[in-house]
N, C-alpha and C. Protein backbone atom coordinates (compact mmCIF):
# COMPACT_ATOMS: atom_id res chain seq x y z
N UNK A 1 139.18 144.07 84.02
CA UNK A 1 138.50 143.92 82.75
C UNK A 1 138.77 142.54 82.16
N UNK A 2 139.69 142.09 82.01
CA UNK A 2 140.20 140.71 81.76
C UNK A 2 139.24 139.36 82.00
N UNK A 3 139.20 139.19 83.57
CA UNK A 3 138.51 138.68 84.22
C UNK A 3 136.85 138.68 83.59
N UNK A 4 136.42 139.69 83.67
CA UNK A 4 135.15 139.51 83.35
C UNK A 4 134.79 139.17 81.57
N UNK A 5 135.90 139.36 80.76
CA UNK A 5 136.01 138.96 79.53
C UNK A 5 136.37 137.11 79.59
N UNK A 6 136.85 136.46 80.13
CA UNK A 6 136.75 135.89 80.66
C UNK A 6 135.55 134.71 81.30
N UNK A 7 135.04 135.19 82.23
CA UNK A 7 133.72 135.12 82.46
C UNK A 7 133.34 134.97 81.05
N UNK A 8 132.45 135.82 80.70
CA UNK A 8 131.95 135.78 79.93
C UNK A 8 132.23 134.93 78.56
N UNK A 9 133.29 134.46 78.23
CA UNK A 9 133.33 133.49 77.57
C UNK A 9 132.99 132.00 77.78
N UNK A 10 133.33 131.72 78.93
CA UNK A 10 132.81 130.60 80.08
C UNK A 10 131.85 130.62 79.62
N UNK A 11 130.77 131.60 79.62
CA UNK A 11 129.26 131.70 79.98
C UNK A 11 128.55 130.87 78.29
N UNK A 12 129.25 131.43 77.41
CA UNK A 12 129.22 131.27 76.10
C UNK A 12 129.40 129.83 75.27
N UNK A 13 130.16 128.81 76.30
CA UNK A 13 130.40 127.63 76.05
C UNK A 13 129.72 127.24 76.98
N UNK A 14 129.11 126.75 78.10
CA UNK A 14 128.25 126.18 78.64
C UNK A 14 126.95 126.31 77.72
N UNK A 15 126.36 127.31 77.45
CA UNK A 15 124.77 127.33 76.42
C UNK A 15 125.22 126.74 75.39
N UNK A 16 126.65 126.99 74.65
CA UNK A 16 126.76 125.76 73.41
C UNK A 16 126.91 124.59 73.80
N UNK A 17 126.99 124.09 74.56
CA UNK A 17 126.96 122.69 74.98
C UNK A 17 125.77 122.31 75.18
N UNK A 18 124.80 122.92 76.38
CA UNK A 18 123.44 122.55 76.13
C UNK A 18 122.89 122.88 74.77
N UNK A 19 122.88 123.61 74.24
CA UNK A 19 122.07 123.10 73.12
C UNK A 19 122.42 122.66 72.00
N UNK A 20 123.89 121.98 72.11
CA UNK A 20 124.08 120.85 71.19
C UNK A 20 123.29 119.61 71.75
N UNK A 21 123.63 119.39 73.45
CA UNK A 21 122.78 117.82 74.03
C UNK A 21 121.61 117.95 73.75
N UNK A 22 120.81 119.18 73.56
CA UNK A 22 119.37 119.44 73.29
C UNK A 22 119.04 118.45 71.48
N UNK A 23 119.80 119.02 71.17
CA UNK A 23 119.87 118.87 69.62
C UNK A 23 120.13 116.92 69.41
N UNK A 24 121.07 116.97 70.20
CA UNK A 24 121.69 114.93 70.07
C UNK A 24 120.65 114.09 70.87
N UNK A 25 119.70 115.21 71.32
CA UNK A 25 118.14 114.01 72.42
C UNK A 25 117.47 114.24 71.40
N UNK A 26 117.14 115.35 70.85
CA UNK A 26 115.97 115.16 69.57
C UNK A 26 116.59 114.52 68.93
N UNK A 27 117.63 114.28 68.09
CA UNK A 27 118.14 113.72 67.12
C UNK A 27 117.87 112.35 67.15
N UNK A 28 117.81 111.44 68.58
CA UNK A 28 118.22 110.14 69.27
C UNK A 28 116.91 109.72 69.45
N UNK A 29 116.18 110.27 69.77
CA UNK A 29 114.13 110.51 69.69
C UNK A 29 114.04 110.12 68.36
N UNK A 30 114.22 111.23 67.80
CA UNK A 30 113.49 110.88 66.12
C UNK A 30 114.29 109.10 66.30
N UNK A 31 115.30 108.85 66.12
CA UNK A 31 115.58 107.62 65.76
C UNK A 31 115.25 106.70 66.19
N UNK A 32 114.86 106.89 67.72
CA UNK A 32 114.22 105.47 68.26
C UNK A 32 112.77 105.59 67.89
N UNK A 33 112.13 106.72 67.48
CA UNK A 33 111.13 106.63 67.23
C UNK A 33 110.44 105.97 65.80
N UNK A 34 111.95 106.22 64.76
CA UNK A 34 111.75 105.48 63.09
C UNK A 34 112.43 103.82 63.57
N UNK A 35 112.96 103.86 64.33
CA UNK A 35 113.52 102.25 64.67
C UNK A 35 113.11 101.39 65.58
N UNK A 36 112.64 101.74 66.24
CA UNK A 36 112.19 100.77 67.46
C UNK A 36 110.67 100.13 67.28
N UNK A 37 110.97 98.87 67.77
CA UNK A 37 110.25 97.68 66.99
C UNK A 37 109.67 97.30 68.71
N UNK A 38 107.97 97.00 68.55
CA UNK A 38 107.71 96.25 69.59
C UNK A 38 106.84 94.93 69.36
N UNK A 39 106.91 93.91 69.73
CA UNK A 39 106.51 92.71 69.20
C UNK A 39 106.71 91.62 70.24
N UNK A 40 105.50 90.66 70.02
CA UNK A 40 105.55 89.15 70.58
C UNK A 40 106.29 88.47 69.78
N UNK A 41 107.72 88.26 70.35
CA UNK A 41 108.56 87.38 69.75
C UNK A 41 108.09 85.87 69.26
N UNK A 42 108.45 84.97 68.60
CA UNK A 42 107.76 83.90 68.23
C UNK A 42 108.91 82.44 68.98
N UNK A 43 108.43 81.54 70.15
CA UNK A 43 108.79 80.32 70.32
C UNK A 43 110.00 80.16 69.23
N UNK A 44 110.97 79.52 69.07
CA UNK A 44 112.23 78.39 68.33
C UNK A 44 111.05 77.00 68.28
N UNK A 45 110.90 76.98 69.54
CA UNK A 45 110.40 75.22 69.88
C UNK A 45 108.74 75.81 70.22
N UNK A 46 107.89 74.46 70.27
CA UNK A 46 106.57 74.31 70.67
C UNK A 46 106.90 74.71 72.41
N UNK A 47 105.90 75.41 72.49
CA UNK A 47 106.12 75.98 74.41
C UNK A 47 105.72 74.71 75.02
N UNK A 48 106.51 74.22 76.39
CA UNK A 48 107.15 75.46 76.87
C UNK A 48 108.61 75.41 75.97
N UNK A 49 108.85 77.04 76.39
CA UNK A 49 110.11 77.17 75.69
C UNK A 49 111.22 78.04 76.14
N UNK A 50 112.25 78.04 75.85
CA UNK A 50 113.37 79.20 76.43
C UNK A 50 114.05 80.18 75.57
N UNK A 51 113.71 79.78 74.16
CA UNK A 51 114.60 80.48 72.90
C UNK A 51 113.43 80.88 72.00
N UNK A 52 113.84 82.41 72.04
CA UNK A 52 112.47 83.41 71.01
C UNK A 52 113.02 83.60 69.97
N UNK A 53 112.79 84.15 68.84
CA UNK A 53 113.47 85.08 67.93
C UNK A 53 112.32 85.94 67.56
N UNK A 54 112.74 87.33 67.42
CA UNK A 54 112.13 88.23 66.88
C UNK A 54 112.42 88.24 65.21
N UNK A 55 111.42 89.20 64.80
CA UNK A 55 111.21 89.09 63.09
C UNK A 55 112.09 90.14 62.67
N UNK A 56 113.04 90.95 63.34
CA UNK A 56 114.29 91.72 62.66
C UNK A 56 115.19 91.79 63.53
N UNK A 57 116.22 92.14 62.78
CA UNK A 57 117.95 91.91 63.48
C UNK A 57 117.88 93.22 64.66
N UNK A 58 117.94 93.01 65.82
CA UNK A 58 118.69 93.50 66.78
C UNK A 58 119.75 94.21 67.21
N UNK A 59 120.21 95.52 67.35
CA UNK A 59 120.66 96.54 67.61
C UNK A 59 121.46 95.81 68.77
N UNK A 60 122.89 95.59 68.87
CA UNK A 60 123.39 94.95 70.30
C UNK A 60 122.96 96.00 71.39
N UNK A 61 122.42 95.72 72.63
CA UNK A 61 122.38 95.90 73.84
C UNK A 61 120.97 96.83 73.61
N UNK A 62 119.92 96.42 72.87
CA UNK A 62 119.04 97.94 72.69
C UNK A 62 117.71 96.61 72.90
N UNK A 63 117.88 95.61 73.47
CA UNK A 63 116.99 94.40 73.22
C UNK A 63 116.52 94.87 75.07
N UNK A 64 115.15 94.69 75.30
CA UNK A 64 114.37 94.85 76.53
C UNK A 64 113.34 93.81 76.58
N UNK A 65 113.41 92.44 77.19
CA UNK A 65 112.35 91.50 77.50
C UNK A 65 111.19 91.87 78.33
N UNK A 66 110.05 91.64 78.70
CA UNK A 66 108.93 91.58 78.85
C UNK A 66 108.26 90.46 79.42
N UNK A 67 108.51 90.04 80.84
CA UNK A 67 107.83 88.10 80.82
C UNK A 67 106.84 88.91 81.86
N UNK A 68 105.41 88.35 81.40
CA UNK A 68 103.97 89.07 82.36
C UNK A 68 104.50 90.43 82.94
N UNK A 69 104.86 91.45 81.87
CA UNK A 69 104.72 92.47 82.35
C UNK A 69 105.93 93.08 82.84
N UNK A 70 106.85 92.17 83.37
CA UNK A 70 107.90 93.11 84.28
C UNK A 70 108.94 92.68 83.07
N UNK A 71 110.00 93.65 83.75
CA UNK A 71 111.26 94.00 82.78
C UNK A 71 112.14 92.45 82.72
N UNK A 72 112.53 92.00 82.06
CA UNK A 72 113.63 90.88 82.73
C UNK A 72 114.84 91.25 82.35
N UNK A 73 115.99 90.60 83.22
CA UNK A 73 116.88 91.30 83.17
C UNK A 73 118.19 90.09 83.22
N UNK A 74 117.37 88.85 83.02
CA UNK A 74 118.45 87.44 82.62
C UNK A 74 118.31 86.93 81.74
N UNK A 75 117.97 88.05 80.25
CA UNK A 75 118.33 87.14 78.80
C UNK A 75 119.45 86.92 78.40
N UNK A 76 119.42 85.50 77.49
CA UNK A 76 121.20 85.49 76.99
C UNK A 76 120.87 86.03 75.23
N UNK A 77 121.56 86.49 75.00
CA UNK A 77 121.39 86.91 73.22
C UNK A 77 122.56 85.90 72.59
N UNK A 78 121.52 84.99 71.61
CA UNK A 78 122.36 83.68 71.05
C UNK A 78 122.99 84.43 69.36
N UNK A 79 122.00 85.11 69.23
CA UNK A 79 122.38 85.73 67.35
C UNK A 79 121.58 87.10 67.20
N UNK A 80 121.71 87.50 65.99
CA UNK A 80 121.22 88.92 65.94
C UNK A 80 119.52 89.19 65.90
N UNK A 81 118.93 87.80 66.48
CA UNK A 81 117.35 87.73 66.21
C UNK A 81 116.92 86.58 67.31
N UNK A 82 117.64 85.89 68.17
CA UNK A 82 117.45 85.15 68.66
C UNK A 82 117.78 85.26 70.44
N UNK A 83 117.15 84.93 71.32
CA UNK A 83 117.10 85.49 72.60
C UNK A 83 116.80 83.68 73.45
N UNK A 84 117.56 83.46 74.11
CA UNK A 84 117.00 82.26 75.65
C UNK A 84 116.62 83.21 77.22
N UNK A 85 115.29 82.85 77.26
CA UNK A 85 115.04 83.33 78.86
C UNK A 85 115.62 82.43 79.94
N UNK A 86 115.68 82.79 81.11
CA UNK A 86 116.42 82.00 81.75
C UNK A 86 115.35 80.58 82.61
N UNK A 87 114.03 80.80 82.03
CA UNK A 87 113.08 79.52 82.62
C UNK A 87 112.00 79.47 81.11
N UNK A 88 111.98 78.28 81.51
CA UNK A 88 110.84 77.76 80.33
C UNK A 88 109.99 78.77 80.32
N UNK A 89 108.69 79.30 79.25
CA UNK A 89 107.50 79.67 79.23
C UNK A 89 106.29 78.88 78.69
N UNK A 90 105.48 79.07 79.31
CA UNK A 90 104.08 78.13 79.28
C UNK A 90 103.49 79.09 78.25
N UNK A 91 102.11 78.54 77.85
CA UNK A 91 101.20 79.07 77.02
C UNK A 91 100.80 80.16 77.65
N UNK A 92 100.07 80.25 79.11
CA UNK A 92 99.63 81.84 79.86
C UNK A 92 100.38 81.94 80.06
N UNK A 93 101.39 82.28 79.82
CA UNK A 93 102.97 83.35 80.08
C UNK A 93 102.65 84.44 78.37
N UNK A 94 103.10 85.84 79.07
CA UNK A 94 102.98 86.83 78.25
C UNK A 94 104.51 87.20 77.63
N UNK A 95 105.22 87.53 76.65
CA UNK A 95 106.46 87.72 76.43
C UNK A 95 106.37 88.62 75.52
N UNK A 96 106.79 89.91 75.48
CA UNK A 96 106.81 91.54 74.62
C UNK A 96 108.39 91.53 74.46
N UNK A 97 108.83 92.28 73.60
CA UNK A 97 110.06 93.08 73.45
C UNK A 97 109.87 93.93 72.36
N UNK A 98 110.89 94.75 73.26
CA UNK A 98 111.55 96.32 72.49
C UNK A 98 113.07 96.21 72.08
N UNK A 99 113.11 96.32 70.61
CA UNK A 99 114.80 96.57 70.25
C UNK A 99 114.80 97.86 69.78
N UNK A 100 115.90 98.01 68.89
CA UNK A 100 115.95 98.78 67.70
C UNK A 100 115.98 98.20 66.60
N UNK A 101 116.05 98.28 65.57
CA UNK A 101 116.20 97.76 64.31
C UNK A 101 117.25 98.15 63.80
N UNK A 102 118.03 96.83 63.46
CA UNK A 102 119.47 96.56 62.88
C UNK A 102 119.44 96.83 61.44
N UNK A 103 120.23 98.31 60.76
CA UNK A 103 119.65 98.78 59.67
C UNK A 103 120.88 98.63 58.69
């Protein structure tokens, strides 16, 4: 009898755990969904250029570049709005990003 009392408590903390993580993904949704900012960052300098800044402060590590489309994955972050790619960009060069917003 023990044993299966037992058991059964096991059983009872695993479902509270999932549906607390259930609860901390919606929770984390809603927020990226009231915070997250997508935008053509604006040149520092006349292009070509290497240093963007976006128009709000930056969430550390929540910053995702965009050069024609693919992900990049060699920005340096100079300040809480300011980003260097690792090669110049020309005028037909496309540049997007996704942060969060630093609140």
């Amino acid at each position: 009898m023990r044993e299966l009392i037992e058991a059964d408590i096991i059983e009872k903390e695993i479902i509270s755990v999932e549906l607390t993580s259930i609860d901390v993904v919606d929770y984390y949704r809603k927020y990226l969904e009231a915070n997250l900012i997508k935008e053509i960052p604006t040149a520092v300098n006349p292009l070509p250029s290497k240093q963007f800044i976006t128009s709000k402060a930056i969430v550390t590590g929540s910053l995702s570049v965009y050069f024609n489309g693919i992900k990049e994955h060699y920005t340096t972050i100079i300040d809480s709005t300011t980003f260097d790619m690792p090669i110049d960009i020309i005028s037909s060069d496309i540049i997007e990003v996704e942060y969060i917003e630093e609140t």
